[in-house]
N, C-alpha and C. Protein backbone atom coordinates (compact mmCIF):
# COMPACT_ATOMS: atom_id res chain seq x y z
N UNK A 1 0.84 -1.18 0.00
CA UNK A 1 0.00 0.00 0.00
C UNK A 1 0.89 1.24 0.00
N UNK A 2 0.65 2.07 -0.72
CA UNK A 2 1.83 3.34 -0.84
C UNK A 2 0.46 4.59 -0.68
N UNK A 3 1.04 5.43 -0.61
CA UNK A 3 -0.04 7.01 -0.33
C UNK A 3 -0.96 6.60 0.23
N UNK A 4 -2.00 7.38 -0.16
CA UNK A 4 -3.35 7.12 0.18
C UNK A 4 -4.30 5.84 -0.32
N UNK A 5 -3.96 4.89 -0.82
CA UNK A 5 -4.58 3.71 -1.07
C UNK A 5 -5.47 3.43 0.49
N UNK A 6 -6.70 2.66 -0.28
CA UNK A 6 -7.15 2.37 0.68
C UNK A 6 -7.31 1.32 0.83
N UNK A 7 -7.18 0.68 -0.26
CA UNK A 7 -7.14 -1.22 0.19
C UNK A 7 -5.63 -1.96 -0.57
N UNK A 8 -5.11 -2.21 -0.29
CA UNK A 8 -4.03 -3.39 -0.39
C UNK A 8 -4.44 -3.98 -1.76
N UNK A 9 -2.90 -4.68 -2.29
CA UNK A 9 -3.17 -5.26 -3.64
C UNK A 9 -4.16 -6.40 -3.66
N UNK A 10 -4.22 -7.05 -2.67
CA UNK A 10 -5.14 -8.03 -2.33
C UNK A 10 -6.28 -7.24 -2.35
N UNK A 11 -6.54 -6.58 -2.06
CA UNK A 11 -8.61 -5.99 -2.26
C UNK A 11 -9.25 -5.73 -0.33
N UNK A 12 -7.90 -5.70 0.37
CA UNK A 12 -8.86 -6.14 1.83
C UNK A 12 -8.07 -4.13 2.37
N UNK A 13 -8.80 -3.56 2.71
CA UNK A 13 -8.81 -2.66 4.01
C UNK A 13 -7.30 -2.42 4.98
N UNK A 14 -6.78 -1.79 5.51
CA UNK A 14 -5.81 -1.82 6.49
C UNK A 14 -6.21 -2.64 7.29
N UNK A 15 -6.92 -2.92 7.81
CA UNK A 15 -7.39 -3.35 9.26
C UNK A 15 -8.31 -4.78 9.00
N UNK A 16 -7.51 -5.27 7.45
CA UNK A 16 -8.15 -6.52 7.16
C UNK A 16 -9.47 -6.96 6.52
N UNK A 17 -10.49 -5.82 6.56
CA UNK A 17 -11.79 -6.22 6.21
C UNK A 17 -11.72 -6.45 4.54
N UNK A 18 -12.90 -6.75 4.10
CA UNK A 18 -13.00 -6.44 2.71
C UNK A 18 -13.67 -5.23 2.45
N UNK A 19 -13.46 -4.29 1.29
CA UNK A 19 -14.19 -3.47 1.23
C UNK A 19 -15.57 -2.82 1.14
N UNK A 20 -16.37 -3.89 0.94
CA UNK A 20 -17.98 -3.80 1.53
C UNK A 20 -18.33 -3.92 3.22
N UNK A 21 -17.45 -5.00 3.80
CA UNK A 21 -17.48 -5.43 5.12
C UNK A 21 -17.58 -4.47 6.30
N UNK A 22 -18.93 -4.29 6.97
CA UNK A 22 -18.70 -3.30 8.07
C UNK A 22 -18.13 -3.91 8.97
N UNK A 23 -17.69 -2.59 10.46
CA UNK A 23 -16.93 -3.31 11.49
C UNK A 23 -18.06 -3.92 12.10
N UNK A 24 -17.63 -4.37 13.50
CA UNK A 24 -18.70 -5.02 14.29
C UNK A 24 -19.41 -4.20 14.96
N UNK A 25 -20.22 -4.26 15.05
CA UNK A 25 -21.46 -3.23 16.02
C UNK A 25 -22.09 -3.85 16.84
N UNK A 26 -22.21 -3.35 18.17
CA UNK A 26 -22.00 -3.71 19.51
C UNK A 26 -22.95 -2.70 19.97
N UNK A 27 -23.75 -3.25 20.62
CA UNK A 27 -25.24 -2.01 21.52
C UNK A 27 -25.80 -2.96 22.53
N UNK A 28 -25.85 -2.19 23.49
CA UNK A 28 -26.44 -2.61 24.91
C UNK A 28 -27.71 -2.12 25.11
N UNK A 29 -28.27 -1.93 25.13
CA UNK A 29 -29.97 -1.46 25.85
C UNK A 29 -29.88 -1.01 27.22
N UNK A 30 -30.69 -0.21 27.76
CA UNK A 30 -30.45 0.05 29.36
C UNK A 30 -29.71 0.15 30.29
N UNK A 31 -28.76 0.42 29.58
CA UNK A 31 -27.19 1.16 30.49
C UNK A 31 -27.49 1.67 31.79
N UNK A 32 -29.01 2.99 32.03
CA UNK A 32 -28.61 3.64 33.20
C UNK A 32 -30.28 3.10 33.33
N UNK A 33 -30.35 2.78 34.82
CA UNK A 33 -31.54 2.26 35.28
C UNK A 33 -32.93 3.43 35.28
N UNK A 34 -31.91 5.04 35.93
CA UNK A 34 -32.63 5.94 36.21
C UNK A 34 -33.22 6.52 34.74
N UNK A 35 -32.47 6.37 33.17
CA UNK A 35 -33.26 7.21 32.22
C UNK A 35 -34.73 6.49 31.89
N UNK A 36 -35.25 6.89 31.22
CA UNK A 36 -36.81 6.22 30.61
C UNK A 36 -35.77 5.33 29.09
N UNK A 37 -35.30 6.06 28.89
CA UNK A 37 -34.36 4.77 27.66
C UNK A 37 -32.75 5.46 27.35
N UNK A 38 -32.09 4.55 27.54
CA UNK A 38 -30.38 4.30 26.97
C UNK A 38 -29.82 3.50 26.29
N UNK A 39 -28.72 3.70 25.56
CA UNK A 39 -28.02 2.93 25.02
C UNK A 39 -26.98 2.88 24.99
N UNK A 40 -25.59 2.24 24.85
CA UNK A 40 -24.40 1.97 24.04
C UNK A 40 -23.98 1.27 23.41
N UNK A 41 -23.61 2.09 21.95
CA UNK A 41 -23.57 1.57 20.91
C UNK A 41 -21.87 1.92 20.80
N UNK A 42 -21.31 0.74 20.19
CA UNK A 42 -19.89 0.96 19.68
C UNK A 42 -19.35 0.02 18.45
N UNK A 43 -18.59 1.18 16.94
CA UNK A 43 -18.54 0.25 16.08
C UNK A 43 -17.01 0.89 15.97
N UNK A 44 -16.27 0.06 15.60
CA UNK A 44 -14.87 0.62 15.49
C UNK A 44 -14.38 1.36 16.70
N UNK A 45 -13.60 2.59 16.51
CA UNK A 45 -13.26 3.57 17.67
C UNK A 45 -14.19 4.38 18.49
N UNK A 46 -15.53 3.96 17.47
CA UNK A 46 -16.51 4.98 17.28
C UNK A 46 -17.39 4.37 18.74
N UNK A 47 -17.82 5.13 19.92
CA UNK A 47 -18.30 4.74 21.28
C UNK A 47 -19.26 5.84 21.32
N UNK A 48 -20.90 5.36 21.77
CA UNK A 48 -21.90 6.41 21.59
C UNK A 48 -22.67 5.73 22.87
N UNK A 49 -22.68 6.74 23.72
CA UNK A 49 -23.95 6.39 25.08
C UNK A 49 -24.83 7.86 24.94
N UNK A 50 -26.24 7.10 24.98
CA UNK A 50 -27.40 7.90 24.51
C UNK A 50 -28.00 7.42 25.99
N UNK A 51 -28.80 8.57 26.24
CA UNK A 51 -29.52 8.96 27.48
C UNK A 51 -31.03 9.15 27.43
N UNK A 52 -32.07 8.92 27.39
CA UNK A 52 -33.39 9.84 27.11
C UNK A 52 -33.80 9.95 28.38
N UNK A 53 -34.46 11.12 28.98
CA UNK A 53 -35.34 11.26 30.11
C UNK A 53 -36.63 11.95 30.01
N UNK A 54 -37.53 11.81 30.74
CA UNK A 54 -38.81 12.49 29.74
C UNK A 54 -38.94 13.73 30.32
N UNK A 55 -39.63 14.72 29.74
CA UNK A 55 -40.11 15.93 29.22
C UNK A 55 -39.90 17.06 30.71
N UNK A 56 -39.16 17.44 30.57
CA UNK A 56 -38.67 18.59 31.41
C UNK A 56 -38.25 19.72 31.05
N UNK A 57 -38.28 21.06 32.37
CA UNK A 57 -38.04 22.46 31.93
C UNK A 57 -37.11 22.27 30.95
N UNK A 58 -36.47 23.58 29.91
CA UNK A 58 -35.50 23.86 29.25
C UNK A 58 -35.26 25.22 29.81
N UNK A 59 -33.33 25.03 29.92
CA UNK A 59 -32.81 26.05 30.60
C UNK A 59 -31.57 26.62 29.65
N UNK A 60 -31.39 27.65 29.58
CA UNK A 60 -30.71 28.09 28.89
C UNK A 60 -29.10 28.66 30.17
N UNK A 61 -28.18 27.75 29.23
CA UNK A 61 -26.71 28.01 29.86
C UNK A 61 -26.04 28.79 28.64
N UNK A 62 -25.19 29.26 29.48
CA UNK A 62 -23.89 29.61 28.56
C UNK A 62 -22.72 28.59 28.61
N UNK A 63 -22.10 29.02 26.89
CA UNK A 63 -21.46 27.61 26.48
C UNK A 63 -20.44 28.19 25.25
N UNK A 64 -18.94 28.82 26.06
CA UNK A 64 -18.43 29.12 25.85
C UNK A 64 -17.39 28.57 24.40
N UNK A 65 -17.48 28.84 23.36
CA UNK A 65 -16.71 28.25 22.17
C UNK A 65 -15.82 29.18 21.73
N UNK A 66 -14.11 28.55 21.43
CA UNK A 66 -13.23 29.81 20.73
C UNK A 66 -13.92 31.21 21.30
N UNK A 67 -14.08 31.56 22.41
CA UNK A 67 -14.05 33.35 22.69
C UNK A 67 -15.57 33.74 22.51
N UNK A 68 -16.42 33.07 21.82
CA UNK A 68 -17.68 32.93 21.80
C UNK A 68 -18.76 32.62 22.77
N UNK A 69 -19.48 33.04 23.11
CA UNK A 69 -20.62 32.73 24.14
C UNK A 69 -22.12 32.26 23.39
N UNK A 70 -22.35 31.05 23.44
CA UNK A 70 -23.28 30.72 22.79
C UNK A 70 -24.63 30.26 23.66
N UNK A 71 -25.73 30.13 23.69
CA UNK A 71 -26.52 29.16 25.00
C UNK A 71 -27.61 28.19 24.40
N UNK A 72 -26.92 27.06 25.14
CA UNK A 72 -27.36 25.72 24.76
C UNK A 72 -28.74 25.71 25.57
N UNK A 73 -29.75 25.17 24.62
CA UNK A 73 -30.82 24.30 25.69
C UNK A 73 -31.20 23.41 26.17
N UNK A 74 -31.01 22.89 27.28
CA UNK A 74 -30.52 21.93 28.06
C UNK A 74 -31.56 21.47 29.55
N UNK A 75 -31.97 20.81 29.69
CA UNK A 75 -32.52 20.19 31.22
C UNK A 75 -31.41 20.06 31.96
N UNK A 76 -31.71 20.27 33.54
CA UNK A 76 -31.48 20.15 34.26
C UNK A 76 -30.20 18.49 34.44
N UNK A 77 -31.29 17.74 34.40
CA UNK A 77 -31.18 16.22 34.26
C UNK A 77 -29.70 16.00 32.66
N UNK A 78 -29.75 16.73 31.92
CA UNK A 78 -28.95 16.60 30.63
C UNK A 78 -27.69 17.10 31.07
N UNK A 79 -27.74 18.43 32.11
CA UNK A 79 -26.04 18.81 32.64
C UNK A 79 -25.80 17.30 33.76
N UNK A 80 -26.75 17.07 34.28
CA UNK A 80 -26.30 16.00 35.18
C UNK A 80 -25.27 14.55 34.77
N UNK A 81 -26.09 14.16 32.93
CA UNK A 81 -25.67 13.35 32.88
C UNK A 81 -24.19 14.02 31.71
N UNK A 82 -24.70 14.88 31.71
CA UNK A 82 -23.04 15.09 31.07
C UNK A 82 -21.85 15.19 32.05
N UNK A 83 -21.90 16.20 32.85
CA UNK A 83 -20.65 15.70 34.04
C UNK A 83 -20.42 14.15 34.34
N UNK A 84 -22.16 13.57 34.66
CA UNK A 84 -21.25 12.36 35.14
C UNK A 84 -20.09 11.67 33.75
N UNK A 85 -20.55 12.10 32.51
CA UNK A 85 -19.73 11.27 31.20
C UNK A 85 -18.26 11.78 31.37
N UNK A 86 -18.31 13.12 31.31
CA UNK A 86 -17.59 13.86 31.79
C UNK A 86 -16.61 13.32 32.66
N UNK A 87 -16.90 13.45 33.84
CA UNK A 87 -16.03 12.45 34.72
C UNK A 87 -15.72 11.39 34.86
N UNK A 88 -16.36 9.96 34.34
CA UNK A 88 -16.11 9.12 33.97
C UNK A 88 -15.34 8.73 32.71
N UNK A 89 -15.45 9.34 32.04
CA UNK A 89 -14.62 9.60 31.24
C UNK A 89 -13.05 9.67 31.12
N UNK A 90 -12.75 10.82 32.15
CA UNK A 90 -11.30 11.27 32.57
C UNK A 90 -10.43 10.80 33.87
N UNK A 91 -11.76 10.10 34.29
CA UNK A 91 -11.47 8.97 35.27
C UNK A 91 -10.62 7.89 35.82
């Protein structure tokens, strides 16, 4: 494989697959006991935990980008579970 090729003289991927072949995909159901529905889903590097909780105030924060002040709308319950990712995370 030289430059930017993306599959090998053989026809297969860096990482072995063939070129139609997705990676493996991996999802759990009900991760957190407390949302009304969750998930984690992970395919490759790619790691996604989804949260739903039902229907609550919307609060407006500030949400600082490059020097920018922008404000997200957000529940209460949505900053909660972001710190905890947040911290678990860096954990």
């Amino acid at each position: 494989m030289a430059g930017l090729e993306l599959l090998s003289d053989q026809g297969f991927r860096i990482d072995g697959r063939k070129p139609q072949e997705l990676r493996k995909i991996q999802c759990r159901l009900g991760v957190f006991t407390q949302a009304d529905g969750s998930a984690y889903i992970e395919q490759g590097n790619t790691k996604v935990l989804a949260a739903v909780y039902g229907p609550h105030e919307v609060h407006l924060i500030p949400f600082k980008t490059i020097g920018l002040v922008s404000y997200l709308k957000v529940s209460h319950s949505s900053l909660m579970i972001y710190e905890m990712f947040i911290n678990n995370l860096y954990s």
